[in-house]
PDB file of N, CA and C in Angstrom:
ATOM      1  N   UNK A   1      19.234  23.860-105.660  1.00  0.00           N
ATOM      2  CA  UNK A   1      18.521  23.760-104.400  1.00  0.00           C
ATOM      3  C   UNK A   1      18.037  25.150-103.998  1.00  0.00           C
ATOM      4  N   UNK A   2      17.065  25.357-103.399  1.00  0.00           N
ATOM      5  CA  UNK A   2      16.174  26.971-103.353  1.00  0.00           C
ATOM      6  C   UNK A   2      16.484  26.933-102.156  1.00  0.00           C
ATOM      7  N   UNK A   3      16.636  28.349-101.745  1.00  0.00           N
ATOM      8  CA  UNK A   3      17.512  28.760-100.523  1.00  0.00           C
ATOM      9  C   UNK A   3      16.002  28.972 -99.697  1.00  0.00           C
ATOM     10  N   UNK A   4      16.318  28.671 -98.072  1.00  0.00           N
ATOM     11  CA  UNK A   4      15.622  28.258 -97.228  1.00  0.00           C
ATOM     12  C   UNK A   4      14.593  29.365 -96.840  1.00  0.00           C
ATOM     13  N   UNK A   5      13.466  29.294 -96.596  1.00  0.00           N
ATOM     14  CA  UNK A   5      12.573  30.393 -96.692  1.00  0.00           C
ATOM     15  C   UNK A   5      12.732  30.777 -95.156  1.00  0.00           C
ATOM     16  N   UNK A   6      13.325  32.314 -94.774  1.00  0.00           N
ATOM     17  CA  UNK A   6      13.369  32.884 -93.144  1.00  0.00           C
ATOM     18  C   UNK A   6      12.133  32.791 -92.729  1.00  0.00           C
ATOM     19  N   UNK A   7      11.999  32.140 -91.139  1.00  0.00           N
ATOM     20  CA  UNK A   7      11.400  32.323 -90.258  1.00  0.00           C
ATOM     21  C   UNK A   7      10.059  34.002 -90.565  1.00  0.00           C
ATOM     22  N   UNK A   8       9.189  33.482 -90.350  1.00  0.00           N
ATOM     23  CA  UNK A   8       8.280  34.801 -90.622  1.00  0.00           C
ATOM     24  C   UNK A   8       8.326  35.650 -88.931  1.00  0.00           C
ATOM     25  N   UNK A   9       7.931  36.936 -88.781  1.00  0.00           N
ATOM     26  CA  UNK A   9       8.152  37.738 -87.686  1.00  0.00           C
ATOM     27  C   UNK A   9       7.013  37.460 -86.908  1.00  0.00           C
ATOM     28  N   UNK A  10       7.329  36.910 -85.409  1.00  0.00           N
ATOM     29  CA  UNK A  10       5.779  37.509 -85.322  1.00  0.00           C
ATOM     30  C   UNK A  10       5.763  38.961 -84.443  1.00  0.00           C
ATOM     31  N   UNK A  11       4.782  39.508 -84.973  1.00  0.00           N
ATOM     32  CA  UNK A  11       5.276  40.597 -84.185  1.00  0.00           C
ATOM     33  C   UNK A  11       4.126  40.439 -83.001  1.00  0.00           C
ATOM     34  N   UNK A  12       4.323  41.338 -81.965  1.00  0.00           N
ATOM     35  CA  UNK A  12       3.374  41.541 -80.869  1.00  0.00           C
ATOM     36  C   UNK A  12       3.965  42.792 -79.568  1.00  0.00           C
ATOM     37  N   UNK A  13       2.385  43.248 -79.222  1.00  0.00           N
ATOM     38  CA  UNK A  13       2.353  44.365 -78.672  1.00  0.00           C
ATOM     39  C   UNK A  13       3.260  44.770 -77.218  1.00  0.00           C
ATOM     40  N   UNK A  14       3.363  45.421 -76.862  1.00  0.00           N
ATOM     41  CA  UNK A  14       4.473  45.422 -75.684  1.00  0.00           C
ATOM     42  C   UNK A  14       4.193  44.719 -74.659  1.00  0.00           C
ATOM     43  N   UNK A  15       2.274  45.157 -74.122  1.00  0.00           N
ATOM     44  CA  UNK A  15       1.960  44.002 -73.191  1.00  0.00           C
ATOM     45  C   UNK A  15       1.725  42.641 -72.922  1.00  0.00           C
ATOM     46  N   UNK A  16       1.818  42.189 -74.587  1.00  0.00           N
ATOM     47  CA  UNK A  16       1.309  40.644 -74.967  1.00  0.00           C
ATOM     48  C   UNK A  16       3.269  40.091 -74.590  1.00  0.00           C
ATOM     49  N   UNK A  17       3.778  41.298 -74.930  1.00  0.00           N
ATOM     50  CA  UNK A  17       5.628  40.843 -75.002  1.00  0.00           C
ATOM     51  C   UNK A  17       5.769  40.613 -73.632  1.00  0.00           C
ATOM     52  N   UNK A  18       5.369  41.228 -72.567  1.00  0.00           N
ATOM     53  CA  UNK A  18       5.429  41.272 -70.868  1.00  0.00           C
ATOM     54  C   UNK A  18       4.685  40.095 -70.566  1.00  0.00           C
ATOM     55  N   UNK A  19       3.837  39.743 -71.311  1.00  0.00           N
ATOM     56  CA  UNK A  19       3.195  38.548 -70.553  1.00  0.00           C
ATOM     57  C   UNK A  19       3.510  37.125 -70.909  1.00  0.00           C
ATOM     58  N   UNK A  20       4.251  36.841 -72.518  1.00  0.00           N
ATOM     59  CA  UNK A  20       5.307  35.846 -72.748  1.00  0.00           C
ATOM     60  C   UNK A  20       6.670  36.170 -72.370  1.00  0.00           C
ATOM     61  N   UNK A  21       6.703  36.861 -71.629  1.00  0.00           N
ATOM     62  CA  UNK A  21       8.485  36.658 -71.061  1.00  0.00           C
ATOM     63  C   UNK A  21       8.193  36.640 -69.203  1.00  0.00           C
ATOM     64  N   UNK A  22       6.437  37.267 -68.973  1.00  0.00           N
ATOM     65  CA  UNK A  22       6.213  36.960 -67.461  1.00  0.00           C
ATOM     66  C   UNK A  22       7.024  38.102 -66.787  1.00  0.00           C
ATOM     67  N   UNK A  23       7.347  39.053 -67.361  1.00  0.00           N
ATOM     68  CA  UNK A  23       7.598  40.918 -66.874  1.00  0.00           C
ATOM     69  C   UNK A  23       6.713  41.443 -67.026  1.00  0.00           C
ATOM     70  N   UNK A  24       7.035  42.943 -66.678  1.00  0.00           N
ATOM     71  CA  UNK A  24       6.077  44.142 -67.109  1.00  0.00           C
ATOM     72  C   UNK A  24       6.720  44.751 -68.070  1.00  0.00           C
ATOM     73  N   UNK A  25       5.565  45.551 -68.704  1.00  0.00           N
ATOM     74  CA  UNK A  25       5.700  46.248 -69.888  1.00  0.00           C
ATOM     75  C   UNK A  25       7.424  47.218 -69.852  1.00  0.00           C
ATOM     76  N   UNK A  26       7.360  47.715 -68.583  1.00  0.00           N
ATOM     77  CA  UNK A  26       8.174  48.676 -68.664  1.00  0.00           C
ATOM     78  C   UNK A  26      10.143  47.835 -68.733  1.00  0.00           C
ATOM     79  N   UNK A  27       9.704  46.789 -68.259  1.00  0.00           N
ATOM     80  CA  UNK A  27      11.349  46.142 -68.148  1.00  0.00           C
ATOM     81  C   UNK A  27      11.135  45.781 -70.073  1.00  0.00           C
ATOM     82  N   UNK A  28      10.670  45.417 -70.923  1.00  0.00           N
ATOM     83  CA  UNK A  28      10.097  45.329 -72.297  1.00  0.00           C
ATOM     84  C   UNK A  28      10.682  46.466 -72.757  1.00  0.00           C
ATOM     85  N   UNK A  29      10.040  47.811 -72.193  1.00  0.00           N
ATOM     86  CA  UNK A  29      11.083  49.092 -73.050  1.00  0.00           C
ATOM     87  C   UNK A  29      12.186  49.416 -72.521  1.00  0.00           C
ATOM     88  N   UNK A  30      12.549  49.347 -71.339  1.00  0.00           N
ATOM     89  CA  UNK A  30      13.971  49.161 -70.829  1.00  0.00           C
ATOM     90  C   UNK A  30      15.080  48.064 -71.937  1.00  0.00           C
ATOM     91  N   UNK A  31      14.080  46.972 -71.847  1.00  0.00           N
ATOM     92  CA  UNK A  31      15.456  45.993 -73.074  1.00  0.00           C
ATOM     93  C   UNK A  31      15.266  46.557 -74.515  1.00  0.00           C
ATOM     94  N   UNK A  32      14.234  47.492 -75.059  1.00  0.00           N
ATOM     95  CA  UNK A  32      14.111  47.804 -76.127  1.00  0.00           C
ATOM     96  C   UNK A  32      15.678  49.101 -76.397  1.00  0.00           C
ATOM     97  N   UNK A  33      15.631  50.044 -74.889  1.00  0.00           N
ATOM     98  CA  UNK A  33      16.336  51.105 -75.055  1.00  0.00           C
ATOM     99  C   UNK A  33      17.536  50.478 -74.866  1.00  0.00           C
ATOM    100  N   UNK A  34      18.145  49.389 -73.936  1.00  0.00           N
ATOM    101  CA  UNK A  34      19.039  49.010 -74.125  1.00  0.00           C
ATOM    102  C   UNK A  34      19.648  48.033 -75.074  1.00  0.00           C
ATOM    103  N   UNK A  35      18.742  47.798 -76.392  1.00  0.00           N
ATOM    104  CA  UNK A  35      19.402  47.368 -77.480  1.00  0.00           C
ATOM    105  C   UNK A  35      19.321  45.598 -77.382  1.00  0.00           C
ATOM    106  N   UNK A  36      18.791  45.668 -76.151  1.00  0.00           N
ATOM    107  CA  UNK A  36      18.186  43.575 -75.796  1.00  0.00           C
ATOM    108  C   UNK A  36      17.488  43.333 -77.148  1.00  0.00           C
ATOM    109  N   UNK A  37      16.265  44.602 -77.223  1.00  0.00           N
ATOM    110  CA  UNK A  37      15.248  43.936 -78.327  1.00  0.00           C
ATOM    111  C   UNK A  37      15.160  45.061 -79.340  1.00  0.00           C
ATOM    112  N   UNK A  38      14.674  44.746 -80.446  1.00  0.00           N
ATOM    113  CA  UNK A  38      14.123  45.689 -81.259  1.00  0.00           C
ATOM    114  C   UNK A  38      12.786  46.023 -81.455  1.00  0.00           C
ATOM    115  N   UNK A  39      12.720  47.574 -81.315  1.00  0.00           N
ATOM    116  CA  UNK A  39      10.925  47.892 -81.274  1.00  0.00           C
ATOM    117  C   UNK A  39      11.081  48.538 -82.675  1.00  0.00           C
ATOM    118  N   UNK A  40       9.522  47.963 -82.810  1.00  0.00           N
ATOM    119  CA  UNK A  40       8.984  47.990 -84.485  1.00  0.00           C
ATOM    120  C   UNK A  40       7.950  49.164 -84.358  1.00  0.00           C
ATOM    121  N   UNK A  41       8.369  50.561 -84.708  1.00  0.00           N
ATOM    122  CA  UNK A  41       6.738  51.482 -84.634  1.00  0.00           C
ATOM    123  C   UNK A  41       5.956  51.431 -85.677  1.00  0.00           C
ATOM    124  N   UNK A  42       5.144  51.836 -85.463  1.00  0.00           N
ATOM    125  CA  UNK A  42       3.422  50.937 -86.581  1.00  0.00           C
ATOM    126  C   UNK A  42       2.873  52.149 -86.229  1.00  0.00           C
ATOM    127  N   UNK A  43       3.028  53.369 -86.695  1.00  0.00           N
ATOM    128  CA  UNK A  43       2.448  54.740 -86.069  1.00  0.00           C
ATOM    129  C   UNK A  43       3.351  54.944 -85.514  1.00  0.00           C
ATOM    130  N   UNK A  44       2.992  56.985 -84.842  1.00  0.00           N
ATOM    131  CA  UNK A  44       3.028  57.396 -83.845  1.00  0.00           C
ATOM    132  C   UNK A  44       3.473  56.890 -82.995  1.00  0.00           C
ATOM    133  N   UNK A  45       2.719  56.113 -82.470  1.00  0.00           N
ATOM    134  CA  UNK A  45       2.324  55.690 -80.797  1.00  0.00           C
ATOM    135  C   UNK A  45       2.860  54.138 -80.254  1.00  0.00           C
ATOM    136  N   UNK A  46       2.120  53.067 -81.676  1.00  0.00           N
ATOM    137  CA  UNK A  46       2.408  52.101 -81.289  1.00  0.00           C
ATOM    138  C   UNK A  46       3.826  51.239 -81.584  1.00  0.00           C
ATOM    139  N   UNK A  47       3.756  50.477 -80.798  1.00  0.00           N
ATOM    140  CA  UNK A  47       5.113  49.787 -81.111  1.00  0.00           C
ATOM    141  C   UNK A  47       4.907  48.317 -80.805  1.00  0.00           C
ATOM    142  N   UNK A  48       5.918  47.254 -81.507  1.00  0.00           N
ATOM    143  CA  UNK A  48       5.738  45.970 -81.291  1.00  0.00           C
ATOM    144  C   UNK A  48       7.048  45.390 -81.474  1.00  0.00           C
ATOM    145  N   UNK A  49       7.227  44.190 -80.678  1.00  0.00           N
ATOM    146  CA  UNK A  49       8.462  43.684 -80.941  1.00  0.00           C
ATOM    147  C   UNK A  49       8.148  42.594 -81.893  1.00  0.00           C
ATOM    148  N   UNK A  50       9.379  41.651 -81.833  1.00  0.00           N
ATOM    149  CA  UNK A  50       9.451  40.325 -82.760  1.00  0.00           C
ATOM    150  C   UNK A  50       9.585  38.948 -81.446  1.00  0.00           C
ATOM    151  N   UNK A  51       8.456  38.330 -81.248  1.00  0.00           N
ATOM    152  CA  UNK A  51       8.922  37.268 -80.572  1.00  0.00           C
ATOM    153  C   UNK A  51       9.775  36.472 -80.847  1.00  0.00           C
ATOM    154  N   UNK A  52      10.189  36.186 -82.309  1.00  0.00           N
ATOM    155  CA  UNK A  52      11.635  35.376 -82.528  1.00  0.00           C
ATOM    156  C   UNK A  52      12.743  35.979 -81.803  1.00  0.00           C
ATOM    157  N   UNK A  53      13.048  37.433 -81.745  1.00  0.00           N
ATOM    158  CA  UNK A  53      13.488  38.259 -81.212  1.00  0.00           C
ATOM    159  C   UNK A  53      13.870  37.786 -79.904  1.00  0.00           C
ATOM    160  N   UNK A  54      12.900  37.867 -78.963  1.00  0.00           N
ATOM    161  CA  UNK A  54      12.752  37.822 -77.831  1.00  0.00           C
ATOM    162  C   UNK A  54      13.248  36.485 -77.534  1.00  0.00           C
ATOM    163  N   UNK A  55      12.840  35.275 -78.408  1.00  0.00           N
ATOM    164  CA  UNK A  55      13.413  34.107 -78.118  1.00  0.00           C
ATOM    165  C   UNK A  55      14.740  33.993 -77.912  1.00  0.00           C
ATOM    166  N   UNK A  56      15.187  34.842 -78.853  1.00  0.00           N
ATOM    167  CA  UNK A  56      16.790  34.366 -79.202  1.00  0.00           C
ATOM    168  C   UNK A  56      17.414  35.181 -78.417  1.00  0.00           C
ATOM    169  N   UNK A  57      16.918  36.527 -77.331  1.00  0.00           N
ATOM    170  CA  UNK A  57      17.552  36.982 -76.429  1.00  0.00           C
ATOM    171  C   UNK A  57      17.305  36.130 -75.146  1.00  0.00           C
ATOM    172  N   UNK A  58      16.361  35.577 -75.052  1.00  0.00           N
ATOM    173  CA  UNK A  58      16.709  34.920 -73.824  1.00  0.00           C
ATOM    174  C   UNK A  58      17.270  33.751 -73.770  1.00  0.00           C
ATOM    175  N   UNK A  59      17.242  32.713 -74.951  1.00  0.00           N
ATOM    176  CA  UNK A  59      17.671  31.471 -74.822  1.00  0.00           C
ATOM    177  C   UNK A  59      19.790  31.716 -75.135  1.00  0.00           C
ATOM    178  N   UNK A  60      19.936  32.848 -75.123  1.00  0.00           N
ATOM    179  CA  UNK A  60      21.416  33.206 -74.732  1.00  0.00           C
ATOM    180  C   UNK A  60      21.894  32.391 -73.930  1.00  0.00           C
ATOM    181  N   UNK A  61      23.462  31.787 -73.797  1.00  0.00           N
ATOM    182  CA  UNK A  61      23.930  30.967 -72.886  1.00  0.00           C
ATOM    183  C   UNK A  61      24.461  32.076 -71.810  1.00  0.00           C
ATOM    184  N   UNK A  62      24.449  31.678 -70.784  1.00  0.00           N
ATOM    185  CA  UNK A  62      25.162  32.512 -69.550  1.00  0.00           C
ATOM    186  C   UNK A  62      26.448  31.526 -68.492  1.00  0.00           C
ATOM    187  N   UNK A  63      27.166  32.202 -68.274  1.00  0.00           N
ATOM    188  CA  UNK A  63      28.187  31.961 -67.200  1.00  0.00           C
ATOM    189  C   UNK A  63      29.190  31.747 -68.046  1.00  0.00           C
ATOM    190  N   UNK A  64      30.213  30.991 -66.950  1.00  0.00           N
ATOM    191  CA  UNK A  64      31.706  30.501 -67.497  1.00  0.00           C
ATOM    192  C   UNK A  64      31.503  28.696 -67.798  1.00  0.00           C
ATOM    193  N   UNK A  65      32.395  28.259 -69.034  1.00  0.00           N
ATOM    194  CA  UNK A  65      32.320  26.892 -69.286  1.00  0.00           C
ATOM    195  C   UNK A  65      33.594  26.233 -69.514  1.00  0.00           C
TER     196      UNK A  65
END
């Protein structure tokens, strides 16, 4: 049986990341520096996250059960 092919990345830009999570850019590098997300640099300058990424930090369970 052939082992399951991973999810492909998508990546996307910091402000496209602020506008599928409905923040601003800057709370985006705030969770980047605090280790929420991982930023991908592509250059210098630019950077991009992984929306799978992002999925799987927010769909986290919260509270007591």
């Amino acid at each position: 049986m052939p082992s399951p092919i991973p999810p492909r990345r998508r990546y996307a830009k910091l402000a496209e990341a602020a506008e599928y999570l409905q923040v601003t850019e800057r709370t985006i590098r705030q969770m980047i520096t605090d280790g929420r997300l991982t930023g991908y640099r592509n250059g210098p300058r630019i950077v991009r996250v992984d929306l799978n990424e992002i999925d799987a930090a927010v769909m986290k369970p919260f509270g007591a059960s």
